[in-house]
N, C-alpha and C. Protein backbone atom coordinates (compact mmCIF):
# COMPACT_ATOMS: atom_id res chain seq x y z
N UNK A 1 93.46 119.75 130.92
CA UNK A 1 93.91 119.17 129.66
C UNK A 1 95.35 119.61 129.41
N UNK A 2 96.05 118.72 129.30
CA UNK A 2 98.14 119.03 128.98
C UNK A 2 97.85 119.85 127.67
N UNK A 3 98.77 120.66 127.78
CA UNK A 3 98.94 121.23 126.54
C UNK A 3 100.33 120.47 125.33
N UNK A 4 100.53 119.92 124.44
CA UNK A 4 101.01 119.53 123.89
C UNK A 4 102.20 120.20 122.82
N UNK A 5 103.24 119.89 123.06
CA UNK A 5 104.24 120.73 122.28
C UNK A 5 105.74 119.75 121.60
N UNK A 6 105.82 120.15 120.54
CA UNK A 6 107.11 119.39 119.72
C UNK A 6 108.25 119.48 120.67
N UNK A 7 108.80 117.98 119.98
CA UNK A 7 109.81 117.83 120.95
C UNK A 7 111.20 119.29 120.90
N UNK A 8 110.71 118.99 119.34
CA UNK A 8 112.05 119.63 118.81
C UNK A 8 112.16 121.44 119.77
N UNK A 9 110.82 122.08 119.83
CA UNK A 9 110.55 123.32 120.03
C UNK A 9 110.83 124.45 118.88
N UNK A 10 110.40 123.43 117.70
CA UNK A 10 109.99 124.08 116.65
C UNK A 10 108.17 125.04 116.54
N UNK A 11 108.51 126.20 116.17
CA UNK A 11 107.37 126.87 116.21
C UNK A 11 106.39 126.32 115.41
N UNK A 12 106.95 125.95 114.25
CA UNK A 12 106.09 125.38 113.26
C UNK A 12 105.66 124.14 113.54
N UNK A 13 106.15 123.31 113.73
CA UNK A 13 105.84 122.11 114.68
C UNK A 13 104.71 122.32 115.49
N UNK A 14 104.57 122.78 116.51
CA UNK A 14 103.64 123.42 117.73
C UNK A 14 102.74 123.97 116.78
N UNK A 15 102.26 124.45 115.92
CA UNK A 15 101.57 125.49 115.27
C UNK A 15 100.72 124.31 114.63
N UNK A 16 101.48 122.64 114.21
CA UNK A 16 100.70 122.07 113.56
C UNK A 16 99.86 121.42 114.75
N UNK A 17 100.26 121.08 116.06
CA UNK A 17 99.96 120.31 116.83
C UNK A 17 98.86 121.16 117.36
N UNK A 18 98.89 122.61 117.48
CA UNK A 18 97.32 123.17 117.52
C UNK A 18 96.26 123.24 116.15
N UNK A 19 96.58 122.96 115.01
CA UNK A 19 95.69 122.67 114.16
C UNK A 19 95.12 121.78 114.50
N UNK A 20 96.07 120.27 114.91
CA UNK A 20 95.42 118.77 114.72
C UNK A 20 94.62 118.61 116.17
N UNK A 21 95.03 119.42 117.40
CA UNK A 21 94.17 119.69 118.16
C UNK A 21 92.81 120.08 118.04
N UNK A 22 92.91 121.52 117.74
CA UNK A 22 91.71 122.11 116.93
C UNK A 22 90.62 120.96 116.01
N UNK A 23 91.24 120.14 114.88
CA UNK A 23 90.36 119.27 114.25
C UNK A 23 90.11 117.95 114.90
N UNK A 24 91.15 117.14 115.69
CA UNK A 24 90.96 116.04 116.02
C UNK A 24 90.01 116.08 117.72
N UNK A 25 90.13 117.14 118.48
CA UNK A 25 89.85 117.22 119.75
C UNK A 25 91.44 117.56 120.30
N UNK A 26 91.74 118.05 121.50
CA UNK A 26 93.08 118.41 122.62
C UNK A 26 93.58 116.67 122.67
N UNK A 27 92.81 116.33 123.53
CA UNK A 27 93.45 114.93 123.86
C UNK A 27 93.77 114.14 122.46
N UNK A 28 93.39 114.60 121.53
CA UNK A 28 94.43 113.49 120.63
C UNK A 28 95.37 113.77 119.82
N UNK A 29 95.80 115.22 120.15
CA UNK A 29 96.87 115.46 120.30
C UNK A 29 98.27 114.88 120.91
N UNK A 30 98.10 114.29 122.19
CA UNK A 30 98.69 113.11 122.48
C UNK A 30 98.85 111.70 121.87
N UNK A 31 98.25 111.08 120.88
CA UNK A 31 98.68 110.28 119.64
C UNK A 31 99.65 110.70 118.98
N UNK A 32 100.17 112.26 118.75
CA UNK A 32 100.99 112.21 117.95
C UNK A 32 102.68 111.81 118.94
N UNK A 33 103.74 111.21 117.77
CA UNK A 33 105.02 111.11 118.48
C UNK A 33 105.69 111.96 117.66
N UNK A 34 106.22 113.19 118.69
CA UNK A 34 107.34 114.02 118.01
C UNK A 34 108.53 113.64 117.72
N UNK A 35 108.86 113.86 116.42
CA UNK A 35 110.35 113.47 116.49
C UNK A 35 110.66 112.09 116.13
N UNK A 36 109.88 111.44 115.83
CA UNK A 36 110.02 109.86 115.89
C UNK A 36 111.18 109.32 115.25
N UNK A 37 111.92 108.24 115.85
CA UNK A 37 113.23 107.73 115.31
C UNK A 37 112.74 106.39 114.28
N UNK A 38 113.50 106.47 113.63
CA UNK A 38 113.65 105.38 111.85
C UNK A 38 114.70 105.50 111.29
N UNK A 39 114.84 104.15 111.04
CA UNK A 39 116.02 104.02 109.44
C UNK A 39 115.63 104.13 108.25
N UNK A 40 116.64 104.94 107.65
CA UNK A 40 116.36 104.93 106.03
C UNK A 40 116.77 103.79 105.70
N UNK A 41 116.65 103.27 104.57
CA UNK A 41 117.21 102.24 103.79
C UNK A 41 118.53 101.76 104.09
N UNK A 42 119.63 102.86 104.19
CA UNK A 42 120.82 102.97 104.18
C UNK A 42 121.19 102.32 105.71
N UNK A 43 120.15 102.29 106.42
CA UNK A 43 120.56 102.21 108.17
C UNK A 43 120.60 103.59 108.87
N UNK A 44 120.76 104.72 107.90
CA UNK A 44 121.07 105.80 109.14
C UNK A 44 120.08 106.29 109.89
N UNK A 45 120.22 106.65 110.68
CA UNK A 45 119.28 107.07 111.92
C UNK A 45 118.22 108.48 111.80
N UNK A 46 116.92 108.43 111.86
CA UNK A 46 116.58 109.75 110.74
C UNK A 46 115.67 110.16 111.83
N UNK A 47 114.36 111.16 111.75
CA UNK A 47 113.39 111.52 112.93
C UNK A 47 112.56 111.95 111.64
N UNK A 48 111.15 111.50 112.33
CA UNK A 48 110.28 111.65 110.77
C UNK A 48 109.53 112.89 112.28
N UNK A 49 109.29 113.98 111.29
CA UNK A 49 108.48 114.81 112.52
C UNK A 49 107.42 114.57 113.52
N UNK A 50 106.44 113.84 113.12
CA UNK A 50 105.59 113.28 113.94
C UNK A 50 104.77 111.88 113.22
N UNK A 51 104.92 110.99 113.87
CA UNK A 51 103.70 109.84 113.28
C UNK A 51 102.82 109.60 114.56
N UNK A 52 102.04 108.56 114.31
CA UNK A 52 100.70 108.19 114.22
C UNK A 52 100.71 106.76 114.40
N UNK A 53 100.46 106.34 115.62
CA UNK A 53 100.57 104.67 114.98
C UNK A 53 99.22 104.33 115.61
N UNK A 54 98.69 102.84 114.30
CA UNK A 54 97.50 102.53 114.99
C UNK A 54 98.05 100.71 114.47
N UNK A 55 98.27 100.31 115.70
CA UNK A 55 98.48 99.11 115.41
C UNK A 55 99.68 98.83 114.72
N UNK A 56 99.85 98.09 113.89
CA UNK A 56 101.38 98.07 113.02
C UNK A 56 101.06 99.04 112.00
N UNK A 57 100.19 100.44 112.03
CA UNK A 57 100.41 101.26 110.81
C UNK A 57 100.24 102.03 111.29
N UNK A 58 101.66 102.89 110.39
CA UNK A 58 102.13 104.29 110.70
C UNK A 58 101.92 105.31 109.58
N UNK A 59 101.58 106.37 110.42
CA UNK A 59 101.62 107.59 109.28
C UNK A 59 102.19 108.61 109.94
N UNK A 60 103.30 109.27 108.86
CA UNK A 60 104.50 110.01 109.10
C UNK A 60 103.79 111.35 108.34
N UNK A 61 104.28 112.62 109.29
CA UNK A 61 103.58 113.96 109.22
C UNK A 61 104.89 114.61 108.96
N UNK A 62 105.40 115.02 108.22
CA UNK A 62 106.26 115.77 107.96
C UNK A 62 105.83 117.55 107.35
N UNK A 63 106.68 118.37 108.14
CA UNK A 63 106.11 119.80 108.27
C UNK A 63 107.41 120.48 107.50
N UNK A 64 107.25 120.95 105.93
CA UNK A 64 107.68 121.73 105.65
C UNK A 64 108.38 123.11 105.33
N UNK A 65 109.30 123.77 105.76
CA UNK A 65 109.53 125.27 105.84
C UNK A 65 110.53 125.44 104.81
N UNK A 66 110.38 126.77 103.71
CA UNK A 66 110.95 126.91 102.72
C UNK A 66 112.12 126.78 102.64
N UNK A 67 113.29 127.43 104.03
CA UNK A 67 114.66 127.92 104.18
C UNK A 67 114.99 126.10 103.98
N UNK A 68 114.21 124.80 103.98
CA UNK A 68 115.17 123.45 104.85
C UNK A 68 114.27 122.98 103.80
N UNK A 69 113.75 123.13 102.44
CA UNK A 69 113.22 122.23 102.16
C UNK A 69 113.02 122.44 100.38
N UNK A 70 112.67 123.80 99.78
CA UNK A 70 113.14 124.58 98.74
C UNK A 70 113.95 123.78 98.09
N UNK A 71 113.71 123.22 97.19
CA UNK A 71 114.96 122.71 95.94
C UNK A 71 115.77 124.36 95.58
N UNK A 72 115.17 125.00 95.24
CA UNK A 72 115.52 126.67 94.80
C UNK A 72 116.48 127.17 96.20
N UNK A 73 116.41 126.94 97.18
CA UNK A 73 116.34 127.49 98.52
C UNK A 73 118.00 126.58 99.34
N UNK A 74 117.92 125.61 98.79
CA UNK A 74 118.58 124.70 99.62
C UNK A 74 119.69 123.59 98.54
N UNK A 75 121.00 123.09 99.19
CA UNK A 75 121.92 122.63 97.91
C UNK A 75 121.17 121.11 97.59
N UNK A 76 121.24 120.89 96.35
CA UNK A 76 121.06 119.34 96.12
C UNK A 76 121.18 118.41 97.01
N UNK A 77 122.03 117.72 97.60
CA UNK A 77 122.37 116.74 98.84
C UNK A 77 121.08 117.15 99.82
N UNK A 78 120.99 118.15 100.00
CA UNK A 78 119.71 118.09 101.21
C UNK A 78 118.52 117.88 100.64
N UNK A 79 117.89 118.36 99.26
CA UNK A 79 117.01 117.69 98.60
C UNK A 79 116.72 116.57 98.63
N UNK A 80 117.75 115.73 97.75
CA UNK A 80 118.06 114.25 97.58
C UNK A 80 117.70 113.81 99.23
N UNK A 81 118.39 114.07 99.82
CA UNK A 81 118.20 113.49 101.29
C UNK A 81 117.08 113.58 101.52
N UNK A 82 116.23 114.67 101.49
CA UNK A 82 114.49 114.55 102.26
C UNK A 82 113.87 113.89 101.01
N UNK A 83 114.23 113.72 100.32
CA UNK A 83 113.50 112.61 98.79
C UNK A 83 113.68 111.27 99.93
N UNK A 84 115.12 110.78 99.97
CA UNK A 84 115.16 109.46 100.56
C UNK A 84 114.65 109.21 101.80
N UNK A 85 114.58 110.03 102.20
CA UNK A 85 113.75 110.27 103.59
C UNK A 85 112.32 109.78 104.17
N UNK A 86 111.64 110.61 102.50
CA UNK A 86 110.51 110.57 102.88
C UNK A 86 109.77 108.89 102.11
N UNK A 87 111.48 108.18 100.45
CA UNK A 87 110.71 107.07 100.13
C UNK A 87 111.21 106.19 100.90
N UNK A 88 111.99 106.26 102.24
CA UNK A 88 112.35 105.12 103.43
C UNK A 88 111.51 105.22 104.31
N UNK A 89 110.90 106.12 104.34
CA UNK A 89 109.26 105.79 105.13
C UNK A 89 108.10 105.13 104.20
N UNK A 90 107.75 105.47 103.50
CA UNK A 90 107.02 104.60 101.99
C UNK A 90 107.37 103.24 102.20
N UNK A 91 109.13 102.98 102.02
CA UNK A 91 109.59 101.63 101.88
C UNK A 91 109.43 100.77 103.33
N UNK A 92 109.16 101.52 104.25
CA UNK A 92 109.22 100.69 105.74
C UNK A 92 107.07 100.57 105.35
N UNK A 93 106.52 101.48 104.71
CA UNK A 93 104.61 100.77 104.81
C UNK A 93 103.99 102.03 105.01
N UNK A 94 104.93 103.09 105.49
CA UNK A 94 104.19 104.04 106.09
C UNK A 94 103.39 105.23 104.86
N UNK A 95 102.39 105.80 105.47
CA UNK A 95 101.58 106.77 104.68
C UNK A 95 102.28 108.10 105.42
N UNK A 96 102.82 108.86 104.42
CA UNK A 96 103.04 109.96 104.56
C UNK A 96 102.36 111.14 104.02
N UNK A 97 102.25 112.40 104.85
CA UNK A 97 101.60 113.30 104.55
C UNK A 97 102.71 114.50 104.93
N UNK A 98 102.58 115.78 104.13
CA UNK A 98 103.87 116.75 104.27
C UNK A 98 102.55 118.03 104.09
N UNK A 99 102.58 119.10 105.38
CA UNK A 99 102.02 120.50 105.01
C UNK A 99 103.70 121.41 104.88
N UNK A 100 103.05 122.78 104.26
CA UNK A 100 104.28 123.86 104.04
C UNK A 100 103.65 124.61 105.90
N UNK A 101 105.06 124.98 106.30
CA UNK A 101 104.72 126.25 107.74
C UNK A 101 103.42 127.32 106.94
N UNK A 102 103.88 127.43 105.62
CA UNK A 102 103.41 128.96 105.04
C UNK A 102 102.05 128.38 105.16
N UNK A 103 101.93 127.44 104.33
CA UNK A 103 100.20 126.68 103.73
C UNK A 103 99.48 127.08 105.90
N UNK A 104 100.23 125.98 106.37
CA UNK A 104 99.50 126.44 107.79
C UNK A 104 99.35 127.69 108.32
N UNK A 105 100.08 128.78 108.29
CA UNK A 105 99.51 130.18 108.52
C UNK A 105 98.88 130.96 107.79
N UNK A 106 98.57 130.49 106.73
CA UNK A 106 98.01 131.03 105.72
C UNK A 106 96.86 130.72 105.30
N UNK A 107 96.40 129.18 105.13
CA UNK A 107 95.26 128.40 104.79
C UNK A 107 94.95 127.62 106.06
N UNK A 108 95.04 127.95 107.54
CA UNK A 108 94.67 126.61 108.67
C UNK A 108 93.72 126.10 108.14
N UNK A 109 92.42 126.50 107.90
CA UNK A 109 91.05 125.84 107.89
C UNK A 109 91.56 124.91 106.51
N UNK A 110 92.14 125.15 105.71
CA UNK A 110 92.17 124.43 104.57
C UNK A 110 92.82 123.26 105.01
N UNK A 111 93.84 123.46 105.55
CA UNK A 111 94.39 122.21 106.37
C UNK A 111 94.19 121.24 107.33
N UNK A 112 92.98 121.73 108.32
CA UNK A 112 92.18 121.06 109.11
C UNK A 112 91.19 120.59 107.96
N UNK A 113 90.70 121.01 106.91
CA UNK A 113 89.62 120.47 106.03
C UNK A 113 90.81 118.82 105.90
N UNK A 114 92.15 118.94 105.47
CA UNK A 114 93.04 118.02 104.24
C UNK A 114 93.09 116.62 105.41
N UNK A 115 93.43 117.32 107.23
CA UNK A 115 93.72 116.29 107.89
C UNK A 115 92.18 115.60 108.28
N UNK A 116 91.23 115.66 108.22
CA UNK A 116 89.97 115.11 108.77
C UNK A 116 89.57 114.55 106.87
N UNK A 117 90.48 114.88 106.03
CA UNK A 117 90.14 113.50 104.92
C UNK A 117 91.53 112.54 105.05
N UNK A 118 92.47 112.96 105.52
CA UNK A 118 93.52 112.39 105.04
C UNK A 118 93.36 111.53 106.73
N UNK A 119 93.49 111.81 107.74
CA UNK A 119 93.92 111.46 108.75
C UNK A 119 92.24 110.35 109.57
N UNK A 120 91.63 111.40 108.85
CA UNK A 120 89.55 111.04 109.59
C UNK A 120 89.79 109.34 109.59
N UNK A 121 89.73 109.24 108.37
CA UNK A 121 89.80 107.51 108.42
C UNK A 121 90.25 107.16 107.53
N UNK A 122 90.43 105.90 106.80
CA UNK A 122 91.40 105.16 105.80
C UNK A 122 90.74 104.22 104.92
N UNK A 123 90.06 104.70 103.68
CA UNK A 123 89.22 103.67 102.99
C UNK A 123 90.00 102.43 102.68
N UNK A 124 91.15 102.11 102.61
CA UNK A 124 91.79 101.06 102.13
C UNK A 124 91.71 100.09 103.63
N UNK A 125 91.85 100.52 104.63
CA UNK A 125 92.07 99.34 106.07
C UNK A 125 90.76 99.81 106.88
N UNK A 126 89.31 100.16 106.33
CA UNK A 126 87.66 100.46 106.34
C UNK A 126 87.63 100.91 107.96
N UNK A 127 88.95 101.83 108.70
CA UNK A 127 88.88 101.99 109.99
C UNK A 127 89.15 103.68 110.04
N UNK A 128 88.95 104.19 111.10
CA UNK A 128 88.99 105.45 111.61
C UNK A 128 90.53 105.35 111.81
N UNK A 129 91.57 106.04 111.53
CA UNK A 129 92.79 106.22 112.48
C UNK A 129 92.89 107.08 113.64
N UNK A 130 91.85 107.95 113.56
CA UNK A 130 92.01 108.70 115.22
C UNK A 130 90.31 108.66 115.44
N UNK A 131 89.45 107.28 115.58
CA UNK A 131 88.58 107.24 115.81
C UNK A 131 87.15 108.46 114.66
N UNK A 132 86.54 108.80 115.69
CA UNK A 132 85.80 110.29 114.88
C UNK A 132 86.02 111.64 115.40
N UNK A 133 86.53 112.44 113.98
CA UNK A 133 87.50 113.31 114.23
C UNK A 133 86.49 114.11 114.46
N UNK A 134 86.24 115.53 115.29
CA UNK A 134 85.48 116.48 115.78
C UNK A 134 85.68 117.38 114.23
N UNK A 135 84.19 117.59 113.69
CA UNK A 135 83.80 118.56 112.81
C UNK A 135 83.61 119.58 113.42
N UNK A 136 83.73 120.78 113.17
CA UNK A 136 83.05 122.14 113.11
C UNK A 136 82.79 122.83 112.13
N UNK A 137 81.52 122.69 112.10
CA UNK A 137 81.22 123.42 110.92
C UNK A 137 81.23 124.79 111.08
N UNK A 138 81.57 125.50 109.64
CA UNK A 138 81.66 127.00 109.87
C UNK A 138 80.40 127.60 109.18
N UNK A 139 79.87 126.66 108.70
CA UNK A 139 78.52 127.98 107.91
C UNK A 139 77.50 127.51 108.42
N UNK A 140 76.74 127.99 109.08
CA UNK A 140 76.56 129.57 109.15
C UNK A 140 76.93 129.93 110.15
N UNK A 141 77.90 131.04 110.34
CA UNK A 141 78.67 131.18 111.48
C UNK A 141 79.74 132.23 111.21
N UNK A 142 80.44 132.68 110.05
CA UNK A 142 81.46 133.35 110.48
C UNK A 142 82.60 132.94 109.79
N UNK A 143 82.69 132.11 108.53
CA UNK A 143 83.77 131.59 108.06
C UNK A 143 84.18 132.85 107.17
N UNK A 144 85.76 133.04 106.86
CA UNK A 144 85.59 133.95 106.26
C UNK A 144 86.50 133.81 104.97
N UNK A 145 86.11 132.45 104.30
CA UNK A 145 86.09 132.26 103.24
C UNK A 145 84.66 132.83 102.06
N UNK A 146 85.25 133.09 100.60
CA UNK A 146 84.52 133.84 99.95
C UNK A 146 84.21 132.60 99.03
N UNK A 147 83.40 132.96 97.92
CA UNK A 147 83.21 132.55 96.59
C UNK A 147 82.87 131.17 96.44
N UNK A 148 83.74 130.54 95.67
CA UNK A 148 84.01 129.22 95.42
C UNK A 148 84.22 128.68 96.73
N UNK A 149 85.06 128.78 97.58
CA UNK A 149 85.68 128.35 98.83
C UNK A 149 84.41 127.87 99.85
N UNK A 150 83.66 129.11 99.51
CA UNK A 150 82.64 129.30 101.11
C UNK A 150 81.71 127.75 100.58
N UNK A 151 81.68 127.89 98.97
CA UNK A 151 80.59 126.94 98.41
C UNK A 151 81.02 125.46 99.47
N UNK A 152 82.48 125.42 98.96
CA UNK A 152 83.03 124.05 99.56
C UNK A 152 82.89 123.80 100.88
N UNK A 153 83.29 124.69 101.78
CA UNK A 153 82.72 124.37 102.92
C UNK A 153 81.30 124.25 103.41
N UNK A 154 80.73 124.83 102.96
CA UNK A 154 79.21 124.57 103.00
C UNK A 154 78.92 122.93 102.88
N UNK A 155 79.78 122.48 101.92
CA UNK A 155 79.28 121.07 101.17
C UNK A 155 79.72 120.18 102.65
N UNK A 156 80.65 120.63 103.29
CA UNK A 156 81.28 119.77 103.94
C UNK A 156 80.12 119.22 105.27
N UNK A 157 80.22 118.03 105.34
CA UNK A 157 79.63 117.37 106.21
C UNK A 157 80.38 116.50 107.26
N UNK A 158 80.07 115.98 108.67
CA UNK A 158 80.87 115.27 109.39
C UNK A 158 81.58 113.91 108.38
N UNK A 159 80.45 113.38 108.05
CA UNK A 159 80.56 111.78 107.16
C UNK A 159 80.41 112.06 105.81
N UNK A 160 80.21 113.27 105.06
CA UNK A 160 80.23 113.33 104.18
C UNK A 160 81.67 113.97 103.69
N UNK A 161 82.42 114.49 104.08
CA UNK A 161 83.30 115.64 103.60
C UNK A 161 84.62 114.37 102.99
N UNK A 162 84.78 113.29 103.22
CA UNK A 162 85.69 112.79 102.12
C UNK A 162 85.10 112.22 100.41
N UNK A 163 83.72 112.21 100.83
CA UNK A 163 83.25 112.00 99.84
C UNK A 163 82.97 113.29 98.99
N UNK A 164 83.09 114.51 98.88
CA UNK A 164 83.02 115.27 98.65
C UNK A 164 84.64 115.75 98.12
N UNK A 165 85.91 115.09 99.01
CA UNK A 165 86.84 115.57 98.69
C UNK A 165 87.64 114.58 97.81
N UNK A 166 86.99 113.45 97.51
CA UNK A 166 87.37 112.49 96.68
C UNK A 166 86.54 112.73 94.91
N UNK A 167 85.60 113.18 95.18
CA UNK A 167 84.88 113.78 94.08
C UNK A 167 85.14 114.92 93.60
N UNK A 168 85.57 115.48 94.21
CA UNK A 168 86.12 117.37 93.64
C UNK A 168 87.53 117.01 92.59
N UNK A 169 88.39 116.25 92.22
CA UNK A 169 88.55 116.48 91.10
C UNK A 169 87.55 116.15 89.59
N UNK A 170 87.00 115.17 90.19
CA UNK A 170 85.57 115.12 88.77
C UNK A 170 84.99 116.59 87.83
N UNK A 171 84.69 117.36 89.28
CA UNK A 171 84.34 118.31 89.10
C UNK A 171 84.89 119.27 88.75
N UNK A 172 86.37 119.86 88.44
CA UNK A 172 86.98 120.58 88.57
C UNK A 172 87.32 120.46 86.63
């Protein structure tokens, strides 16, 4: 099995491409395109970090790190810029999704939970985008989430867990 790595040879990059490994299966890891080239609105030439295409629809993965992305952190113009960035992907059709580096070393499982609702399949076009994404369940087993958390994963099911994650603000 190839092992899969960003074009860029960003760590964080690579770090997501073993999450989506981890949740989707190794080989579909190869669906993703690093680096992918697009125009903004303006015409200029941009690289959305990784998309996804299934047919004429794309979904753009953009991977956050505080030092390049921080309104607090970083001058206005580069803000503004990943704003237009991310609504010239919107404006070309595409579904975008953005994790933080931190959120991924910090919360993986939470993030493999976000991509197997966000990525699993697409209630609006009633199709799988990476077919059926490989569950693993962690309870009973070793998860080492507490409290509230452990409850949620418990709930989670192969075919059930967007329905569960579409309902959790009701509940909240």
């Amino acid at each position: 099995m190839p092992e899969y790595r960003s074009v860029s040879g960003s760590a964080a990059e690579d770090l997501f491409i073993d999450l989506f490994a981890d949740t989707f299966r190794a080989e579909k890891a190869g669906y993703l395109y690093s680096q992918y080239p697009f125009y903004d609105i303006y015409q200029n030439a941009r690289f959305a970090d990784f998309v996804l295409e299934n047919g004429s629809n794309r979904v753009a993965i953009e991977i956050d790190d505080e030092a390049s992305h921080n309104p607090r952190l970083v001058s206005l113009d580069k803000f503004y810029d990943d704003l237009l960035k991310q609504n010239s992907m919107i404006h070309l059709g595409w579904d975008v999704y953005r994790w933080a580096v931190r959120q991924m070393q910090k919360q993986p499982e939470t993030v493999k939970d976000e991509l197997r609702v966000f990525l699993g399949s697409d209630p609006r076009r009633g199709y799988s985008l990476l077919y059926r994404p490989v569950f693993r369940p962690r309870h009973p087993g070793g998860c080492d989430h507490s409290g509230d958390r452990r409850r949620h994963c418990a709930r989670l099911s192969r075919y059930g867990h967007e329905r569960y994650a579409f309902d959790l603000p009701a509940r909240l």
